[in-house]
PDB file of N, CA and C in Angstrom:
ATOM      1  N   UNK A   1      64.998 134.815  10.473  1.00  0.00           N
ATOM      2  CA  UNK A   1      65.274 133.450  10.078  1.00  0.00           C
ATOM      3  C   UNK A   1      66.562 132.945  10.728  1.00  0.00           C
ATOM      4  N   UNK A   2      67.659 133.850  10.460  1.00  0.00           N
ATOM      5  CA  UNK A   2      69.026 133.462  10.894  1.00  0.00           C
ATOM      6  C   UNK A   2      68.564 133.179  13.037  1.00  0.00           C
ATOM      7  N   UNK A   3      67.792 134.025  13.197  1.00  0.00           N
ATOM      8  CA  UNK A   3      67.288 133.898  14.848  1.00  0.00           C
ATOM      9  C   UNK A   3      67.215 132.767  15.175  1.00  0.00           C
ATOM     10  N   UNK A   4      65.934 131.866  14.191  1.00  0.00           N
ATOM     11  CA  UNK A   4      65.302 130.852  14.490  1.00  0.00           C
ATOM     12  C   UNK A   4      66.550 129.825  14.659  1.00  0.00           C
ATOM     13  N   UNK A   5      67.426 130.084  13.374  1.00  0.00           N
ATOM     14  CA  UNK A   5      68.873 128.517  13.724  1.00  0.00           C
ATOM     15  C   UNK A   5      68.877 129.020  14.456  1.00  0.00           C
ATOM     16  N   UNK A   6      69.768 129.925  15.120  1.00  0.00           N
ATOM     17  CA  UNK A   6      70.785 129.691  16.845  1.00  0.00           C
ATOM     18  C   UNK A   6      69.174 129.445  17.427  1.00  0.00           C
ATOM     19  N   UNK A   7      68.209 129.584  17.987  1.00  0.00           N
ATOM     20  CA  UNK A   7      67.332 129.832  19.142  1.00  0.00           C
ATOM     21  C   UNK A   7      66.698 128.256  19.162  1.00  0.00           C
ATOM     22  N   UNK A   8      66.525 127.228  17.971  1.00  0.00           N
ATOM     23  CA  UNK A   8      66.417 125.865  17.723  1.00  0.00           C
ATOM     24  C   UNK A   8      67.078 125.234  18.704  1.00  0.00           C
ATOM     25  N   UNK A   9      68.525 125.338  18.346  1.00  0.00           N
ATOM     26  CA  UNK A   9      69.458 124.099  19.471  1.00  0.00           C
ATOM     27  C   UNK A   9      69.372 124.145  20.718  1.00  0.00           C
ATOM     28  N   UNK A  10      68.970 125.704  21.122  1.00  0.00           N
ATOM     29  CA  UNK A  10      69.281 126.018  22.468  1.00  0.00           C
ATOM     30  C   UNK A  10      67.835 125.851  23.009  1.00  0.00           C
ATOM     31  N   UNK A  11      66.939 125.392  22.525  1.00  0.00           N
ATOM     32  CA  UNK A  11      65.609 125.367  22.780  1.00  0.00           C
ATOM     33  C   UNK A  11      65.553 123.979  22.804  1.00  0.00           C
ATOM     34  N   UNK A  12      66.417 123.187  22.218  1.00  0.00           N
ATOM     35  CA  UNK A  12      66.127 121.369  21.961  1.00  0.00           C
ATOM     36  C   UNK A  12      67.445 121.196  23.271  1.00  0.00           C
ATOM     37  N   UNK A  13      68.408 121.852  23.406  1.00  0.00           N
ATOM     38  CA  UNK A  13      69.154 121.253  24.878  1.00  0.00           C
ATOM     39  C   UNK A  13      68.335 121.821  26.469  1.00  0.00           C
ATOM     40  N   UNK A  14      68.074 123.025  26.274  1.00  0.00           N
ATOM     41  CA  UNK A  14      66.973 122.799  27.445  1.00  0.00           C
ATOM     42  C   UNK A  14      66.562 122.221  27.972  1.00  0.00           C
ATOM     43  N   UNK A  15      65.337 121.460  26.840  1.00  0.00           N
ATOM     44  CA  UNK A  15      64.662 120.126  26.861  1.00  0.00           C
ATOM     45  C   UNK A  15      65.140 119.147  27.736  1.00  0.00           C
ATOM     46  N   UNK A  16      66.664 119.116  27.007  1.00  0.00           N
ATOM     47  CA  UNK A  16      67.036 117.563  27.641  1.00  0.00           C
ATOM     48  C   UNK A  16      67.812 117.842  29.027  1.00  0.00           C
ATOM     49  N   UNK A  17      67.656 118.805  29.593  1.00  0.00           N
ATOM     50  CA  UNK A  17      68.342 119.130  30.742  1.00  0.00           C
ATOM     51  C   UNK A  17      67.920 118.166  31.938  1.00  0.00           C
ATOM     52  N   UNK A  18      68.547 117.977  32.701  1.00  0.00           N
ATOM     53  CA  UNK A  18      68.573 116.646  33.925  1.00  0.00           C
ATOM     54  C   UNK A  18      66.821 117.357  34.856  1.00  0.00           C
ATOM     55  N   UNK A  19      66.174 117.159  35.573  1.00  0.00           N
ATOM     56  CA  UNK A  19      65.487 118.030  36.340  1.00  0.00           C
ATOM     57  C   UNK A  19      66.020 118.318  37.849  1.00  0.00           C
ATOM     58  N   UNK A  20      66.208 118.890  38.507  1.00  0.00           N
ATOM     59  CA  UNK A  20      67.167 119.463  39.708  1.00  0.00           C
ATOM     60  C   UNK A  20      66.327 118.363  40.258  1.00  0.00           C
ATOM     61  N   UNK A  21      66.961 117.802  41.484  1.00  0.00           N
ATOM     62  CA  UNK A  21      66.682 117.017  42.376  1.00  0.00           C
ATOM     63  C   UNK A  21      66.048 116.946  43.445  1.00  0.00           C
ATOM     64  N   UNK A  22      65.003 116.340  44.321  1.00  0.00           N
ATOM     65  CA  UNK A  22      64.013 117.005  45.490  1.00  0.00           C
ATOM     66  C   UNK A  22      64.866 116.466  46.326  1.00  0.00           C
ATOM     67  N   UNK A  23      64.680 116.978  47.478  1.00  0.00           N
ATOM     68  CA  UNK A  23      65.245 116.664  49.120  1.00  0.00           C
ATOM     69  C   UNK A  23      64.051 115.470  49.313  1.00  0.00           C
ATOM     70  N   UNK A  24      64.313 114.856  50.017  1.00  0.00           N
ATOM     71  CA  UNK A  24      62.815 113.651  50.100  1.00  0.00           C
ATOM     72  C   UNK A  24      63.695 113.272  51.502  1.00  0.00           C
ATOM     73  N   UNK A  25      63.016 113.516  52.780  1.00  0.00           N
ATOM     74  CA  UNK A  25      62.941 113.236  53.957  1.00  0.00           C
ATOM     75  C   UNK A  25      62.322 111.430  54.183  1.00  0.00           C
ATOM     76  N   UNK A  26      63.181 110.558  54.646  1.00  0.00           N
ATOM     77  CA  UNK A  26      62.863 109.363  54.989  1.00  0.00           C
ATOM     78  C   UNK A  26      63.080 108.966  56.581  1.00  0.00           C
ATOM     79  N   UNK A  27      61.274 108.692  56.934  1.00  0.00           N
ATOM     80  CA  UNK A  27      61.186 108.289  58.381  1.00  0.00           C
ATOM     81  C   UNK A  27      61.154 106.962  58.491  1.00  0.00           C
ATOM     82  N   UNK A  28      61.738 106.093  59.188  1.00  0.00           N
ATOM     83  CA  UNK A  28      61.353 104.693  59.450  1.00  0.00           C
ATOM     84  C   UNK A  28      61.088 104.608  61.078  1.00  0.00           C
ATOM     85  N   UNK A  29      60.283 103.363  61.118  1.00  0.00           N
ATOM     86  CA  UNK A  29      59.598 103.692  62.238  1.00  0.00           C
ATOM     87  C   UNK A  29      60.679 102.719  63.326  1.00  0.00           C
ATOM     88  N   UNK A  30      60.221 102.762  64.123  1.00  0.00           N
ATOM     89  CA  UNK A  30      61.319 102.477  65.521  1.00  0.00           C
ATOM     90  C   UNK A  30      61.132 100.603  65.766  1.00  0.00           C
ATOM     91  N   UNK A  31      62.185 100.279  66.137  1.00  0.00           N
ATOM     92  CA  UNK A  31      62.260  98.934  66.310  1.00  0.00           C
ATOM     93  C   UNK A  31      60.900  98.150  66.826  1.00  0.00           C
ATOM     94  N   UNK A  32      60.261  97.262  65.902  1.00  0.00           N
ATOM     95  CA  UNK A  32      59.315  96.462  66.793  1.00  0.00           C
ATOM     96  C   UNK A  32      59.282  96.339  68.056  1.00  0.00           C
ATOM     97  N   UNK A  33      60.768  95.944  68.498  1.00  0.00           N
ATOM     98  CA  UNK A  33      60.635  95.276  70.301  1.00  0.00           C
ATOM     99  C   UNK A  33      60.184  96.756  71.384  1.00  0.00           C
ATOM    100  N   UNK A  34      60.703  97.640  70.328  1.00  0.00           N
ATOM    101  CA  UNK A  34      60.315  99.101  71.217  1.00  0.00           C
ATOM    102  C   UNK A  34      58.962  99.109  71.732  1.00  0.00           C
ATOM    103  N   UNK A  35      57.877  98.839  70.772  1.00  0.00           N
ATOM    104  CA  UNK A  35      56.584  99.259  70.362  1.00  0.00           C
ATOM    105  C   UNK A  35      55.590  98.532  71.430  1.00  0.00           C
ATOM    106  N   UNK A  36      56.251  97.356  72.135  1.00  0.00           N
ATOM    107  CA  UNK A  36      54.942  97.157  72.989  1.00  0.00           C
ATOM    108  C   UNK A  36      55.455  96.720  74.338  1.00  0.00           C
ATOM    109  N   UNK A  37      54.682  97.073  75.379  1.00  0.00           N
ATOM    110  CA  UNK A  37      54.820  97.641  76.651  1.00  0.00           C
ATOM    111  C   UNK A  37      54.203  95.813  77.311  1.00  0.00           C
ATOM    112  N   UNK A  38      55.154  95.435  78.391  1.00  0.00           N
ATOM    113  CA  UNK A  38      54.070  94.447  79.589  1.00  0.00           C
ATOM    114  C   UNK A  38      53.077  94.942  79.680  1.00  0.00           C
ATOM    115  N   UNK A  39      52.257  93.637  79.928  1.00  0.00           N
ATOM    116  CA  UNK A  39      50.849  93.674  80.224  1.00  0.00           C
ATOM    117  C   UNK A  39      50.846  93.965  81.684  1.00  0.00           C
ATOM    118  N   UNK A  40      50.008  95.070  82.241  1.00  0.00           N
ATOM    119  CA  UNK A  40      49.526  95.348  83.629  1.00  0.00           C
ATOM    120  C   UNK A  40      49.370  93.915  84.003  1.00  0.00           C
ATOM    121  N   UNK A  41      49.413  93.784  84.959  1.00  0.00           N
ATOM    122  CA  UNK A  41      49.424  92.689  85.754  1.00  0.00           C
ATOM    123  C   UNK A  41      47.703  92.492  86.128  1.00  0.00           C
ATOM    124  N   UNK A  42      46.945  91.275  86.164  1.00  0.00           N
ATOM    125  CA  UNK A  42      45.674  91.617  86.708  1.00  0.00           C
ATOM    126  C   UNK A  42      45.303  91.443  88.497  1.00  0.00           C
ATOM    127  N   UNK A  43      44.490  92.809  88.631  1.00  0.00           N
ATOM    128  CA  UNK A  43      44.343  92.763  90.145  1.00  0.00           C
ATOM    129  C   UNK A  43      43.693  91.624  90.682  1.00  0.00           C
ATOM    130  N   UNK A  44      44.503  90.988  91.761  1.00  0.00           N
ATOM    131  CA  UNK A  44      44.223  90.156  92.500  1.00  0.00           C
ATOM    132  C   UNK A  44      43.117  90.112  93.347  1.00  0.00           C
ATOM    133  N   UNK A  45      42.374  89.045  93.682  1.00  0.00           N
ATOM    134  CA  UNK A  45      41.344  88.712  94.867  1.00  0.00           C
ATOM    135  C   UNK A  45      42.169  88.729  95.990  1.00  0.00           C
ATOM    136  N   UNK A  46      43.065  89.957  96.718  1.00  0.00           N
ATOM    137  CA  UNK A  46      44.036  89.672  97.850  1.00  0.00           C
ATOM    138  C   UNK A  46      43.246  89.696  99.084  1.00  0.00           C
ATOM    139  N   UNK A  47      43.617  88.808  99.951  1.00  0.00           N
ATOM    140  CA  UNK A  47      42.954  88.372 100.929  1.00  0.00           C
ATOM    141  C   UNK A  47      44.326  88.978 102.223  1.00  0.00           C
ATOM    142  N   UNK A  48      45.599  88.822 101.402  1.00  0.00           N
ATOM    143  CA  UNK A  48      46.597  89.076 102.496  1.00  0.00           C
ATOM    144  C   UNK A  48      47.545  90.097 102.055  1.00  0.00           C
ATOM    145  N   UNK A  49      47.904  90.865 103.131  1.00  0.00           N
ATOM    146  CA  UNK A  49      49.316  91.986 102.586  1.00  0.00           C
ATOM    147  C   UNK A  49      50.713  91.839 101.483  1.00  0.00           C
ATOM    148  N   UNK A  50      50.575  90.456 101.702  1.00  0.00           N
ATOM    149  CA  UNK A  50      51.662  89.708 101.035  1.00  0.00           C
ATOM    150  C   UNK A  50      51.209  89.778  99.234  1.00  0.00           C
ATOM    151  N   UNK A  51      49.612  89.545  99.061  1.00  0.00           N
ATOM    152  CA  UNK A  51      49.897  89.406  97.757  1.00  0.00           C
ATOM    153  C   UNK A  51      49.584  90.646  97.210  1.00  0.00           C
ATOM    154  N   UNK A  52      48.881  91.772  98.176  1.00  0.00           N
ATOM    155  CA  UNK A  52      48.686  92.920  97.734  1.00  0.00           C
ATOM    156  C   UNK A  52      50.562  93.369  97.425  1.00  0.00           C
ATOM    157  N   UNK A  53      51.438  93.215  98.179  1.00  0.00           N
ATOM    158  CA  UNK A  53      52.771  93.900  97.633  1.00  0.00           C
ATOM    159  C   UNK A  53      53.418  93.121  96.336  1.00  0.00           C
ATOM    160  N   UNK A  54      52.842  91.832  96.318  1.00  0.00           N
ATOM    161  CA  UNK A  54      53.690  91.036  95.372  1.00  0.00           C
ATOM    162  C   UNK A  54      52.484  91.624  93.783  1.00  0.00           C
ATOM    163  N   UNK A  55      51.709  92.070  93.959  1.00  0.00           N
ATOM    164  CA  UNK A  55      50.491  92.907  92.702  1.00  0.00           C
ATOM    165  C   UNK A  55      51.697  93.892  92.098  1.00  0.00           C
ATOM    166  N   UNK A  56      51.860  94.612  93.728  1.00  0.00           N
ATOM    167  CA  UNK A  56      52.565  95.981  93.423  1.00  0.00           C
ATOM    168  C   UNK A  56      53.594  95.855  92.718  1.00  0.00           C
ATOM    169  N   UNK A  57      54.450  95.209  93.430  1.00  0.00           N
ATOM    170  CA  UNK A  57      55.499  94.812  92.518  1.00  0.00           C
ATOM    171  C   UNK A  57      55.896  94.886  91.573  1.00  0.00           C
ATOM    172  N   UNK A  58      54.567  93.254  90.821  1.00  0.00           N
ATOM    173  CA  UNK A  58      54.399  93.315  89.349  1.00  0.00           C
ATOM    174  C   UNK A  58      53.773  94.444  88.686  1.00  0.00           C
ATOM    175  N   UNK A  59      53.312  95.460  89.563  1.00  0.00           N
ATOM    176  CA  UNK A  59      52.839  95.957  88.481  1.00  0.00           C
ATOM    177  C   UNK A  59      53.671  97.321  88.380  1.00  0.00           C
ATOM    178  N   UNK A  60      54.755  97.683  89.193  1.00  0.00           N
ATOM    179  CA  UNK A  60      55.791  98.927  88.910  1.00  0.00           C
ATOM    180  C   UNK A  60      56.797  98.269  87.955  1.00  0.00           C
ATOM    181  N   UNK A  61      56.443  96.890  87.949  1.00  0.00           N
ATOM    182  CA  UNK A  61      57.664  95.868  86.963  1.00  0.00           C
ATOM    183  C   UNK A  61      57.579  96.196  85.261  1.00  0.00           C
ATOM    184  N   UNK A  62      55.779  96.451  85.454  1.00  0.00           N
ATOM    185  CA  UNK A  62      55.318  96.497  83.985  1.00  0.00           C
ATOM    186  C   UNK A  62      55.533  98.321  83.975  1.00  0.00           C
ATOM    187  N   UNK A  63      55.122  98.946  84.746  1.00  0.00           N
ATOM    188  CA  UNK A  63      55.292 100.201  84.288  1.00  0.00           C
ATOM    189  C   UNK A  63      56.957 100.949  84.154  1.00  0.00           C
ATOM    190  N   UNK A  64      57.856 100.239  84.964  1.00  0.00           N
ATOM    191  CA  UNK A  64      59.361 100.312  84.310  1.00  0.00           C
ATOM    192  C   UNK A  64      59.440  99.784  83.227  1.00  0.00           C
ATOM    193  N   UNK A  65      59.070  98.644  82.588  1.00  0.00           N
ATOM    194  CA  UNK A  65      58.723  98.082  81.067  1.00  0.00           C
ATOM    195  C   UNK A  65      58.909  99.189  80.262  1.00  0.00           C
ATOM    196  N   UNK A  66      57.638  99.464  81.108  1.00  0.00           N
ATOM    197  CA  UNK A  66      56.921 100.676  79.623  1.00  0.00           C
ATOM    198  C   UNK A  66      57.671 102.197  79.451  1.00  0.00           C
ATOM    199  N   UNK A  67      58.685 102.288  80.764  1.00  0.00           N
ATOM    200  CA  UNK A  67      59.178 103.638  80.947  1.00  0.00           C
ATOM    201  C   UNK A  67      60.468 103.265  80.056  1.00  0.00           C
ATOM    202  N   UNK A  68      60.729 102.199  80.309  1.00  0.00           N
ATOM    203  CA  UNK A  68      62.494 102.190  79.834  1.00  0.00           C
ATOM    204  C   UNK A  68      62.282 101.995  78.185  1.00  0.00           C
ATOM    205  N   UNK A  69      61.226 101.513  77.773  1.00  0.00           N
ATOM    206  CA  UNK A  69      60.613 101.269  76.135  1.00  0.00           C
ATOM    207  C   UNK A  69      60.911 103.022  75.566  1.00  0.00           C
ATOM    208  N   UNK A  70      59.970 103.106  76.578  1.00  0.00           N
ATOM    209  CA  UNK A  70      59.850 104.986  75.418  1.00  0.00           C
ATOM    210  C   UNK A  70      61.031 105.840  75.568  1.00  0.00           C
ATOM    211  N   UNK A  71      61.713 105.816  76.518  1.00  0.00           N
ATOM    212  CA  UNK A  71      63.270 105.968  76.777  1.00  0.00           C
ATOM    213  C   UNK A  71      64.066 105.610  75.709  1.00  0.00           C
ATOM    214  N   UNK A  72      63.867 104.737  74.990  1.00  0.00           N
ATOM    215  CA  UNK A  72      64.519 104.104  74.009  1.00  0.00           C
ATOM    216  C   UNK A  72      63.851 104.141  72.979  1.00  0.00           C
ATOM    217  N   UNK A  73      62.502 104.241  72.654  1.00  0.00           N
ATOM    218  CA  UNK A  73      62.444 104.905  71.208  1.00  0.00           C
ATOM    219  C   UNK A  73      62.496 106.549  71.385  1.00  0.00           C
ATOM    220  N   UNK A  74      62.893 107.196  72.460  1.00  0.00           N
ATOM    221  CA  UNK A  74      62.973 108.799  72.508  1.00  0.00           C
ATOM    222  C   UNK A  74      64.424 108.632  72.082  1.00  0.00           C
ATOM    223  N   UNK A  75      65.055 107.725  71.979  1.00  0.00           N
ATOM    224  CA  UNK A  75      66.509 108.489  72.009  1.00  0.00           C
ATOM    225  C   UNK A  75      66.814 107.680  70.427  1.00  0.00           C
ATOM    226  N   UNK A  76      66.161 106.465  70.294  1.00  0.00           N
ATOM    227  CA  UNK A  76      66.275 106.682  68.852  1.00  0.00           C
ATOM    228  C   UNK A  76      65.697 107.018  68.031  1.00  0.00           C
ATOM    229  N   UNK A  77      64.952 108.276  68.433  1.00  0.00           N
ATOM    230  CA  UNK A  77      64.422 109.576  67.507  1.00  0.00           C
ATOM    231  C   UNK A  77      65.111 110.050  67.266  1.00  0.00           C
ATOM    232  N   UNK A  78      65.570 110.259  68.474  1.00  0.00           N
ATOM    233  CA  UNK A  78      66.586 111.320  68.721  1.00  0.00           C
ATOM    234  C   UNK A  78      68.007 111.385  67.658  1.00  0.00           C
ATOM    235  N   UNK A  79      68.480 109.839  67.520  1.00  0.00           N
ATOM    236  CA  UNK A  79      69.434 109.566  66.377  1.00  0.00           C
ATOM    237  C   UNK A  79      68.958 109.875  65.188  1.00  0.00           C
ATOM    238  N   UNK A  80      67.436 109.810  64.534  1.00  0.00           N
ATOM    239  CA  UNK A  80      66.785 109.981  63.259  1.00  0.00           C
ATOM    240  C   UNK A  80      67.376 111.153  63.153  1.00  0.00           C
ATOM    241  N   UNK A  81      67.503 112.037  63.985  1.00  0.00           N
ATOM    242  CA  UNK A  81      67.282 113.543  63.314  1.00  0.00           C
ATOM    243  C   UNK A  81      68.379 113.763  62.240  1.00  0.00           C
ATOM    244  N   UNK A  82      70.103 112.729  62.833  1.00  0.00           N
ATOM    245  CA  UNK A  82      70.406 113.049  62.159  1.00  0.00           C
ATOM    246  C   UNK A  82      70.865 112.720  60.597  1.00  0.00           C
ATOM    247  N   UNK A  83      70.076 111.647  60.276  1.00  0.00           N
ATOM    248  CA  UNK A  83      69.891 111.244  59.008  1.00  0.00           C
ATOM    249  C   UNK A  83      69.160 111.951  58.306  1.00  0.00           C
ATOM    250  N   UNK A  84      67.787 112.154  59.061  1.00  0.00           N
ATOM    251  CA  UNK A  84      67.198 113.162  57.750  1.00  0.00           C
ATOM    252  C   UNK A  84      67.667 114.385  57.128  1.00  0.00           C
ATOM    253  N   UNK A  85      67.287 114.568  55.979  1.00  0.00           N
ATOM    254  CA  UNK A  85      67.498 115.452  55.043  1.00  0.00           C
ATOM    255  C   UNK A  85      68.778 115.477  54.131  1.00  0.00           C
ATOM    256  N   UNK A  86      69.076 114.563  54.490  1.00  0.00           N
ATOM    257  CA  UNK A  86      70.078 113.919  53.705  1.00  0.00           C
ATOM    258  C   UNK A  86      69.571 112.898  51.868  1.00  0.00           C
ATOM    259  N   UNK A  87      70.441 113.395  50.762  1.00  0.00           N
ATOM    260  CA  UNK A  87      69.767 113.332  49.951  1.00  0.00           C
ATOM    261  C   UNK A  87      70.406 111.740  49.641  1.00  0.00           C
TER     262      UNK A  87
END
């Protein structure tokens, strides 16, 4: 009987003990302007050398676009890392 008092209180503060806290990893996703690449340029009806290079052009114009984009959401991944896991 005398057990049951002491083993009561310590059985009712338990209870109310806080619950330990989770780690919770937060990703956000990468800047809109990152996310979309120039449009390929459309191939021309070229009749002359001139507009076949001026195609080319535009179209290493769009694929630097698209290189220097992922360049820049690689490196602000690269910054994510070090936020996560942080509580």
């Amino acid at each position: 009987m005398i057990r049951a008092l002491f083993l009561a209180p310590a059985l009712a503060l338990a209870a109310c003990a806080a619950p330990e806290p989770q780690r919770v990893e937060v990703f956000r996703a990468p800047p809109a302007a990152l996310l979309t690449c120039q449009n390929s340029p459309t191939v021309p009806d070229a009749e002359t050398q001139a507009e076949v290079a001026r195609y080319v052009v535009r179209l290493h114009a769009a694929g630097q676009d698209c290189r220097a984009k992922l360049g820049a959401v690689k490196k602000w991944s690269e910054s994510q890392e070090k936020i996560r896991g942080t509580p």
